[in-house]
N, C-alpha and C. Protein backbone atom coordinates (compact mmCIF):
# COMPACT_ATOMS: atom_id res chain seq x y z
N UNK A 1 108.97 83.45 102.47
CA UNK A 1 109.15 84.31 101.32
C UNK A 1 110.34 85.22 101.56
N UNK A 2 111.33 85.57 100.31
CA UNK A 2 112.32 86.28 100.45
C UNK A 2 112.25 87.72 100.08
N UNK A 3 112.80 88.58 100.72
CA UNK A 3 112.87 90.04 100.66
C UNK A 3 113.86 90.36 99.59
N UNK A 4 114.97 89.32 99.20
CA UNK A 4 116.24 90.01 98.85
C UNK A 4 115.45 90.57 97.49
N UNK A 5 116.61 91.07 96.28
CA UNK A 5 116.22 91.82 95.82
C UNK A 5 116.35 90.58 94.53
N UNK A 6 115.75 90.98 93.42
CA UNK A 6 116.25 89.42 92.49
C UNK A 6 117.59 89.70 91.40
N UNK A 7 118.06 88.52 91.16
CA UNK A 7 118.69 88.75 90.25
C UNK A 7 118.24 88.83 88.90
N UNK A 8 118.64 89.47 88.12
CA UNK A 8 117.74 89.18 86.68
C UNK A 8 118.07 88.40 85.41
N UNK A 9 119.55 88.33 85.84
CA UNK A 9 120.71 87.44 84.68
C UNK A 9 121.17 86.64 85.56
N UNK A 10 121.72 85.42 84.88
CA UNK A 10 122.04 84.05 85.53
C UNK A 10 123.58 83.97 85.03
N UNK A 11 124.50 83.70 85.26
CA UNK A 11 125.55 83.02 84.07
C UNK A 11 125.55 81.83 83.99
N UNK A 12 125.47 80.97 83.08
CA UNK A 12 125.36 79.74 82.57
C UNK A 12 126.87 79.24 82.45
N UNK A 13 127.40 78.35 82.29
CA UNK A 13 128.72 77.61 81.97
C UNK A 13 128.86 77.05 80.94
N UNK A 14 127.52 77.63 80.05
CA UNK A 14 127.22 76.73 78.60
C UNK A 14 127.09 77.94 77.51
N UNK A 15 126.87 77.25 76.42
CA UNK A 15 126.53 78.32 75.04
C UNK A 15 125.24 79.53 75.06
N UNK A 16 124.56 78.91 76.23
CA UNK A 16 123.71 80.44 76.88
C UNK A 16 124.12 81.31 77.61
N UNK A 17 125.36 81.42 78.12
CA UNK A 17 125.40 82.41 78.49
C UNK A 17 125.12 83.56 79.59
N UNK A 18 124.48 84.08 79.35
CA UNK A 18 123.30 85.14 80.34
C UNK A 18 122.50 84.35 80.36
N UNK A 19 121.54 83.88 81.20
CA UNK A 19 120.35 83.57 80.92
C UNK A 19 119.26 84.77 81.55
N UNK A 20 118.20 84.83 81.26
CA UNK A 20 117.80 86.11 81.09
C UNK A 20 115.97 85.41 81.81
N UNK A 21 115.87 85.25 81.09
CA UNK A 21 114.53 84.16 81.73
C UNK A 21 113.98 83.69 82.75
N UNK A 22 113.12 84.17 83.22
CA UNK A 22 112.47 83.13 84.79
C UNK A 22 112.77 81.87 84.87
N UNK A 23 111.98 81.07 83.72
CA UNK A 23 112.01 80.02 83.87
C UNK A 23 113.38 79.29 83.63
N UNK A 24 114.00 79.86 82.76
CA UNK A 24 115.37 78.94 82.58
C UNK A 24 116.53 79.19 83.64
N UNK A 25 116.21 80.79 84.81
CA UNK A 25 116.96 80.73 85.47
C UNK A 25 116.51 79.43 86.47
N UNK A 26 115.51 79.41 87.02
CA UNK A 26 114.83 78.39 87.49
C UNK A 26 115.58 77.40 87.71
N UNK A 27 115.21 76.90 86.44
CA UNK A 27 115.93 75.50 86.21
C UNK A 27 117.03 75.62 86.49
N UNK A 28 118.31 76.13 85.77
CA UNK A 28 119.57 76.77 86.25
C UNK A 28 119.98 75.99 87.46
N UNK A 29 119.29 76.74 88.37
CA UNK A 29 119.34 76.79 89.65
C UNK A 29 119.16 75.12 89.96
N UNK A 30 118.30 75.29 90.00
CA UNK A 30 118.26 73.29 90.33
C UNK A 30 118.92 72.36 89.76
N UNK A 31 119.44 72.61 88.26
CA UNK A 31 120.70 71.85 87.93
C UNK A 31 122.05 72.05 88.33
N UNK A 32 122.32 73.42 89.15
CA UNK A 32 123.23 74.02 89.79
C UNK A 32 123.40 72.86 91.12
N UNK A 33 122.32 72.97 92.03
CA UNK A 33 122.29 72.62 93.20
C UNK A 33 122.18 70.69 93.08
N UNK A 34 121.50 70.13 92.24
CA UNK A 34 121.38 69.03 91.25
C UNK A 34 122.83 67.81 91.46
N UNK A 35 123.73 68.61 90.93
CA UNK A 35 124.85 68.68 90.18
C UNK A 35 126.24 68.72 91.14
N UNK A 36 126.56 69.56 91.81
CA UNK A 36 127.49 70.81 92.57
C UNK A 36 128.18 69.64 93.56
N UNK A 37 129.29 69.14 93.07
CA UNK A 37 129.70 67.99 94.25
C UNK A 37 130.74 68.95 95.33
N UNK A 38 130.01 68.28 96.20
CA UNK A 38 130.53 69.39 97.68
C UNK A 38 131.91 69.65 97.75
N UNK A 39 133.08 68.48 96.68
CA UNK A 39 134.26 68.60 97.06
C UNK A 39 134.84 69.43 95.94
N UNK A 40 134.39 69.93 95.16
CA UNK A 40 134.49 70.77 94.08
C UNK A 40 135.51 72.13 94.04
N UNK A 41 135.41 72.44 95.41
CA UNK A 41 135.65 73.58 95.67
C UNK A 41 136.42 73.83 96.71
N UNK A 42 138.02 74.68 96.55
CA UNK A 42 138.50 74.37 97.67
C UNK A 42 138.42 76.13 98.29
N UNK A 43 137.77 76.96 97.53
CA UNK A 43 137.66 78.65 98.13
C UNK A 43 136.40 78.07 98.84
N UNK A 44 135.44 77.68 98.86
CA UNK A 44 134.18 77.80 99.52
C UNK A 44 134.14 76.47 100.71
N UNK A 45 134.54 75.56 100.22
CA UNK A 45 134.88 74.52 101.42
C UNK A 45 134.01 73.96 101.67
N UNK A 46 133.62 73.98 102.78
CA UNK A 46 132.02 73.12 103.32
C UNK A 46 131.01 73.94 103.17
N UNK A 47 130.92 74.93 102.45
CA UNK A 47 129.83 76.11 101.86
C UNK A 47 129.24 75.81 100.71
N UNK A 48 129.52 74.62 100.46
CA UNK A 48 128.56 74.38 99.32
C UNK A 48 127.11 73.88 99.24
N UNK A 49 126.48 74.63 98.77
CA UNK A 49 124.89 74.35 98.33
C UNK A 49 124.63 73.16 97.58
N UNK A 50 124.26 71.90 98.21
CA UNK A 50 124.04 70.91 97.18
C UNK A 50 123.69 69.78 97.34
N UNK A 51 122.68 69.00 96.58
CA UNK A 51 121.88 67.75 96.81
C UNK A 51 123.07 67.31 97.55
N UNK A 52 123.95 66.51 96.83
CA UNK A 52 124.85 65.57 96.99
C UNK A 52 125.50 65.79 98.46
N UNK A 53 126.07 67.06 98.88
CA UNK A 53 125.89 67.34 100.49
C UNK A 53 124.86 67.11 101.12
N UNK A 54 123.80 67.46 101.65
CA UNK A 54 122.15 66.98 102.10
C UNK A 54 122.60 65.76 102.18
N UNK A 55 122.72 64.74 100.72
CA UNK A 55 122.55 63.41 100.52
C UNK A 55 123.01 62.38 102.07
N UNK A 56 124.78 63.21 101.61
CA UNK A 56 125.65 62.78 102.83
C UNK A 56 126.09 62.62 103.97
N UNK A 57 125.14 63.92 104.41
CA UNK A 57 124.29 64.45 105.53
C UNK A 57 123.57 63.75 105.96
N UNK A 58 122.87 63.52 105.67
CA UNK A 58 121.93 62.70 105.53
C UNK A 58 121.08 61.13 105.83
N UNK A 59 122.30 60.49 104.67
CA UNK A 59 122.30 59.51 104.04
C UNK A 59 121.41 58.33 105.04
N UNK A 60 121.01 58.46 106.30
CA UNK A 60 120.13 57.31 106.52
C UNK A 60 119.00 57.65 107.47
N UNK A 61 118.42 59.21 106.61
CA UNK A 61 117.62 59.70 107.74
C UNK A 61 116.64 60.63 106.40
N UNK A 62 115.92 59.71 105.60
CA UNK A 62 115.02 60.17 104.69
C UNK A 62 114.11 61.70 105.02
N UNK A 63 113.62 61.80 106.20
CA UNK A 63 112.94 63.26 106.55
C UNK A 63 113.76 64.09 106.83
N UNK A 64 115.39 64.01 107.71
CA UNK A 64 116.34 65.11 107.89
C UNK A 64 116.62 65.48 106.42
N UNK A 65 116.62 64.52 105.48
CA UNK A 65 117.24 65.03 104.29
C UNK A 65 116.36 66.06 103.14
N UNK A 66 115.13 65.53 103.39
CA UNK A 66 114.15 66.05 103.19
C UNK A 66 113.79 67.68 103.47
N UNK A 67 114.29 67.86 104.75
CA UNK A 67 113.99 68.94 105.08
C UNK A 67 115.58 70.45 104.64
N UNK A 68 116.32 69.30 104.88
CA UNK A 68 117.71 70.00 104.42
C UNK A 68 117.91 70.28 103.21
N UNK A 69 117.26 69.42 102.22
CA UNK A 69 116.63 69.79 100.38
C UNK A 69 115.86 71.45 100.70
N UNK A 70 114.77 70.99 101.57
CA UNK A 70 114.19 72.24 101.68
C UNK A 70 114.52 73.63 101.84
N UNK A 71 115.31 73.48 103.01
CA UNK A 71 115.95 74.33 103.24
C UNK A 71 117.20 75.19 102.21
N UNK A 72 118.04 74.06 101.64
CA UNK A 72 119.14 74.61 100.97
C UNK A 72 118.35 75.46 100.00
N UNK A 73 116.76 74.90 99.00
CA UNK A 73 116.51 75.47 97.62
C UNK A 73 115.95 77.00 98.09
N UNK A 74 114.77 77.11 99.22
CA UNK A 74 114.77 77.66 99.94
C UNK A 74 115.61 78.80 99.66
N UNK A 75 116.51 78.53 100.53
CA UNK A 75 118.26 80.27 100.79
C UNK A 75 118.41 80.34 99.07
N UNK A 76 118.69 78.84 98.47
CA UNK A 76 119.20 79.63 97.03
C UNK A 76 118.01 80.29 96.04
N UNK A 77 117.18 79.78 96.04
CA UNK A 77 115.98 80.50 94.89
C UNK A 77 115.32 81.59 95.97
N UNK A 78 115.43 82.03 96.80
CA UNK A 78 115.44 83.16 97.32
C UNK A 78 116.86 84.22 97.28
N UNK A 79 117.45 83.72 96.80
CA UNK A 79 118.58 85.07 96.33
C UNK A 79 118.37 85.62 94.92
N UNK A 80 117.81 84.60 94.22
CA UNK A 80 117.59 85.32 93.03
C UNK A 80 116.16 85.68 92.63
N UNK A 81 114.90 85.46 93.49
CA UNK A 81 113.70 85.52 92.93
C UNK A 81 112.73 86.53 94.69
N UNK A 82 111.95 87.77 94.50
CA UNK A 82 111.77 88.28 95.27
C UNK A 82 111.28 87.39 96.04
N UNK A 83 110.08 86.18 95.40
CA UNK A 83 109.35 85.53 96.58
C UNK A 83 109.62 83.84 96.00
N UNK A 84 110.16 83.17 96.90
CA UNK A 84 110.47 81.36 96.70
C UNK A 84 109.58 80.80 97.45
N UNK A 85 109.14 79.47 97.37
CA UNK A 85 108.62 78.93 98.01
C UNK A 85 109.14 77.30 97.88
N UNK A 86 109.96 76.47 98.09
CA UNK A 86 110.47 75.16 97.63
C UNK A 86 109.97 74.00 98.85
N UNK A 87 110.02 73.00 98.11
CA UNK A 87 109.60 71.93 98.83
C UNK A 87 110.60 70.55 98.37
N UNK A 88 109.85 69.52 99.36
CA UNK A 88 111.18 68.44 99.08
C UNK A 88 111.04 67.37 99.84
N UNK A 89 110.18 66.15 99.49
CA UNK A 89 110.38 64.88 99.98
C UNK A 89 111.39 63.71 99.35
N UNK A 90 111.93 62.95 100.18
CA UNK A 90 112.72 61.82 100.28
C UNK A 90 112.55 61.00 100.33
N UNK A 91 112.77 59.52 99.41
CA UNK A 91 112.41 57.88 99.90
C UNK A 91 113.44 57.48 99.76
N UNK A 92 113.64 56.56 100.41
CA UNK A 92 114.77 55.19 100.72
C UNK A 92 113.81 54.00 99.65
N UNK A 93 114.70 54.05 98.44
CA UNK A 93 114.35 53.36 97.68
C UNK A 93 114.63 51.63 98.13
N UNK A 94 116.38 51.78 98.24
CA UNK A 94 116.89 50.63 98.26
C UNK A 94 117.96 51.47 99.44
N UNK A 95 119.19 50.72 100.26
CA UNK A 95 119.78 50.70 100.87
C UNK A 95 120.61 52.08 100.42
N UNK A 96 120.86 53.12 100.93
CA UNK A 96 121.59 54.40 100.66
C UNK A 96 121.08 54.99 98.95
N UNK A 97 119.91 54.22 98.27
CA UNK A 97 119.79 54.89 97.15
C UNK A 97 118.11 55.85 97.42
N UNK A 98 118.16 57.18 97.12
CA UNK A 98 116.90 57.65 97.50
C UNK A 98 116.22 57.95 96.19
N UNK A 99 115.53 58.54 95.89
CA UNK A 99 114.52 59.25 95.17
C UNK A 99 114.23 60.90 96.13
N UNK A 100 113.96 61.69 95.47
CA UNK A 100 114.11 62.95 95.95
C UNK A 100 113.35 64.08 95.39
N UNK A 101 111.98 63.80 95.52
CA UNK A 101 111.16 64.88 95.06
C UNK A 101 111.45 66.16 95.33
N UNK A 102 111.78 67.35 94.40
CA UNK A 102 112.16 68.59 94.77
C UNK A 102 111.11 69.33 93.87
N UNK A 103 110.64 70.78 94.62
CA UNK A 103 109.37 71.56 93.89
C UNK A 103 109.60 72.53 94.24
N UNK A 104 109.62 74.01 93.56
CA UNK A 104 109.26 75.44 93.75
C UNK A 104 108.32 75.94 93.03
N UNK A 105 108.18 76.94 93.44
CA UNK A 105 107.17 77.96 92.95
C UNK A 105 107.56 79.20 93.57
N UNK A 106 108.20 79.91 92.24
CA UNK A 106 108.62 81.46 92.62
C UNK A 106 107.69 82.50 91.70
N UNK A 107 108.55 83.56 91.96
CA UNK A 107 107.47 85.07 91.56
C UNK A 107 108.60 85.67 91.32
N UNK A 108 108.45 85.96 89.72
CA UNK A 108 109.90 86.48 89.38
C UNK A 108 109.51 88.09 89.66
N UNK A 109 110.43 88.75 89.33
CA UNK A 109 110.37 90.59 89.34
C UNK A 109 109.18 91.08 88.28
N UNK A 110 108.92 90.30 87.59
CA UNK A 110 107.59 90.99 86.39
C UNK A 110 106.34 90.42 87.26
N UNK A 111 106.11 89.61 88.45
CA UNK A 111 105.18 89.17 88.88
C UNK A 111 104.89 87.96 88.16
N UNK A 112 105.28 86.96 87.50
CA UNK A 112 105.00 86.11 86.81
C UNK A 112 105.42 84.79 87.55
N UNK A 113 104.23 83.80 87.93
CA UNK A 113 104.42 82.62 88.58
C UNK A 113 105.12 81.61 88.01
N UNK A 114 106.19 81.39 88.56
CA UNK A 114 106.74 80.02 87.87
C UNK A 114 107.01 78.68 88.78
N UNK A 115 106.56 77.91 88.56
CA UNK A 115 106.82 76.18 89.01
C UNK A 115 107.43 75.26 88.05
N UNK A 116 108.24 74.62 89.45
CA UNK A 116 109.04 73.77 88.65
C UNK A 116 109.15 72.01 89.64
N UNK A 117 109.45 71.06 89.28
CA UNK A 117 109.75 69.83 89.81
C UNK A 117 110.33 68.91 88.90
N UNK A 118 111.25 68.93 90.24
CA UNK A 118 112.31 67.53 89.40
C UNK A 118 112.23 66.48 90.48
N UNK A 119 112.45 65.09 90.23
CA UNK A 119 112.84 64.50 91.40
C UNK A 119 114.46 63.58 90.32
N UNK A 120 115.04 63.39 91.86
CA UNK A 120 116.36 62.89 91.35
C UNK A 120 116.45 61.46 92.09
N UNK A 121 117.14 60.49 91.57
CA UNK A 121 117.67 59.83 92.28
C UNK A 121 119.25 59.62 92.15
N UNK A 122 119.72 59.54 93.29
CA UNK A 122 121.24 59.68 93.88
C UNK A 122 121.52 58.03 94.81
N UNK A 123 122.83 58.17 95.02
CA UNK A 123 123.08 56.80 95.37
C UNK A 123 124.73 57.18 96.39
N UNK A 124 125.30 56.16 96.85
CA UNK A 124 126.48 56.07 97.03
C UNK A 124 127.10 55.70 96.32
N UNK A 125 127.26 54.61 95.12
CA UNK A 125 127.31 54.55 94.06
C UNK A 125 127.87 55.63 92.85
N UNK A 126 127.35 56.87 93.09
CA UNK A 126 127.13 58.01 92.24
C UNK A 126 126.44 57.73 91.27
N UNK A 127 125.00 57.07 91.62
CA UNK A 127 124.08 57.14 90.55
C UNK A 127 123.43 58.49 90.69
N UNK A 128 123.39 59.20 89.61
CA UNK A 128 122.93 60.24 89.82
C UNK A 128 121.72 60.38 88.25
N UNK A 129 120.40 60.50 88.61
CA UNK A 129 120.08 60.26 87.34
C UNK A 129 118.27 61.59 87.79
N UNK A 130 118.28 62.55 86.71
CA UNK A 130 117.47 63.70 86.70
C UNK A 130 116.21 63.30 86.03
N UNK A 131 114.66 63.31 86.32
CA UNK A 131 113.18 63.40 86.13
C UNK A 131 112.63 64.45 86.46
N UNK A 132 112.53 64.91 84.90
CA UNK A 132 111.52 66.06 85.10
C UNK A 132 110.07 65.51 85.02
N UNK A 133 109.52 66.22 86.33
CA UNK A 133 108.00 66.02 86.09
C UNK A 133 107.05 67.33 85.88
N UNK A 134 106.07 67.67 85.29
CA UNK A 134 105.41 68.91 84.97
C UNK A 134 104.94 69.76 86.69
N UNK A 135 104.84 68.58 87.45
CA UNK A 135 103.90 69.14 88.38
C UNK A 135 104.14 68.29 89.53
N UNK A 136 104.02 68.69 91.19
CA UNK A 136 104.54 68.26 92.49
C UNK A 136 103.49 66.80 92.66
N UNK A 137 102.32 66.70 91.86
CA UNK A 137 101.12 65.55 91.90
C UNK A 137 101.96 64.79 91.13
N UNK A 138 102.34 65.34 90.01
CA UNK A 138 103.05 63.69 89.32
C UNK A 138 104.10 63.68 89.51
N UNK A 139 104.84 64.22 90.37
CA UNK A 139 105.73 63.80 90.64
C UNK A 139 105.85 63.17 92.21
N UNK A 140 104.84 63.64 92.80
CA UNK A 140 104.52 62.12 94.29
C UNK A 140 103.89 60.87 93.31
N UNK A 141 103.60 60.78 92.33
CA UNK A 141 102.94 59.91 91.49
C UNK A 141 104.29 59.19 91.34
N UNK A 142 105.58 59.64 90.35
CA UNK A 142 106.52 59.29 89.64
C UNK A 142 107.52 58.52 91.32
N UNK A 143 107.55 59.10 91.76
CA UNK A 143 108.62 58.89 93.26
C UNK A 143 107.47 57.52 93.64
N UNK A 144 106.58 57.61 93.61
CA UNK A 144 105.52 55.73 94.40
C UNK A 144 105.86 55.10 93.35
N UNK A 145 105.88 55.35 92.17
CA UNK A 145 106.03 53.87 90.84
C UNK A 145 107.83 53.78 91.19
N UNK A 146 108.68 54.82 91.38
CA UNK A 146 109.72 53.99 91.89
C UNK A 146 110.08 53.07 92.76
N UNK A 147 109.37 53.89 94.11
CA UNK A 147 110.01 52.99 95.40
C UNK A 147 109.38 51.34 94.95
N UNK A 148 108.02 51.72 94.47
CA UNK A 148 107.60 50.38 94.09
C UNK A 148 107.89 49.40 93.11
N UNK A 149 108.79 50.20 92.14
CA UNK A 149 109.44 49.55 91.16
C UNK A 149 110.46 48.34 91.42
N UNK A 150 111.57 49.22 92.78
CA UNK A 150 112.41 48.81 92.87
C UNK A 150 112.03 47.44 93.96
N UNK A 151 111.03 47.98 94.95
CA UNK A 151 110.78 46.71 96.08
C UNK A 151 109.94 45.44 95.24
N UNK A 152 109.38 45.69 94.07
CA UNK A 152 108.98 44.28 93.31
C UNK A 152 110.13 43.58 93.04
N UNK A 153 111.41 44.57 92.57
CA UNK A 153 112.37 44.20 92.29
C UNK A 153 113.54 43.00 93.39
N UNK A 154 113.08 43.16 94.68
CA UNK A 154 113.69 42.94 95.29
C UNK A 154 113.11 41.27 95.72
């Protein structure tokens, strides 16, 4: 759990603007980190927060990556929310393509619980393709009908 202090406004890069909201900073945030290709940036450099780093990091070690998801959402939804809690499993779907269950549950400044889960799948390729699921159960649900999708497939 994080001490820092929260933020309460988000800036968006879109027609919202401020975002003002728990939940939509939330999300924000995970389409931030989602999204954010590591080479993006030449002031911050190898300081970037982001699946697609992890990924690359990664790329043939499903639990290191796993835990490095964890970790990154972790530092970032703890800068903006007093208390984070994120989580984050990994499958090796097919050869360098994963599936990537990601989950929080923060406590914004009004005390109000919010959860969220997405899982993504990413590729070398640059398949990059976003599933929202309501909840961390259906979404270990949604991540088994893939891996299994794809190995019938095979």
């Amino acid at each position: 759990m994080s001490s820092v202090t929260p933020v309460y406004r988000f800036p968006s890069l879109s027609e919202q603007g401020w975002v003002e909201d728990g939940l939509s900073i939330l999300n924000n945030l995970f389409i931030c980190y989602l999204l954010t290709d590591g080479g993006q940036s030449l002031v911050f450099g190898d300081n970037l927060t982001s699946l697609p780093v992890a990924y690359h990091l990664h790329i043939n070690n499903p639990e290191a990556m796993a835990a490095r998801v964890t970790s990154d959402l972790q530092s970032l939804l703890g800068r903006h929310f007093p208390q984070a809690e994120a989580s984050a499993r990994a499958v090796e779907i097919t050869l360098k393509h994963y599936a990537i269950l990601m989950s929080a549950v923060v406590i914004t400044d009004k005390g109000e619980q919010l959860q969220l889960s997405k899982i993504m799948e990413i590729s070398s390729e640059n398949l990059r393709k976003v599933i929202d699921v309501s909840n961390y159960g259906e979404g270990e649900r949604v991540l088994s009908d893939l891996a299994q999708q794809f190995r019938s497939q095979s």
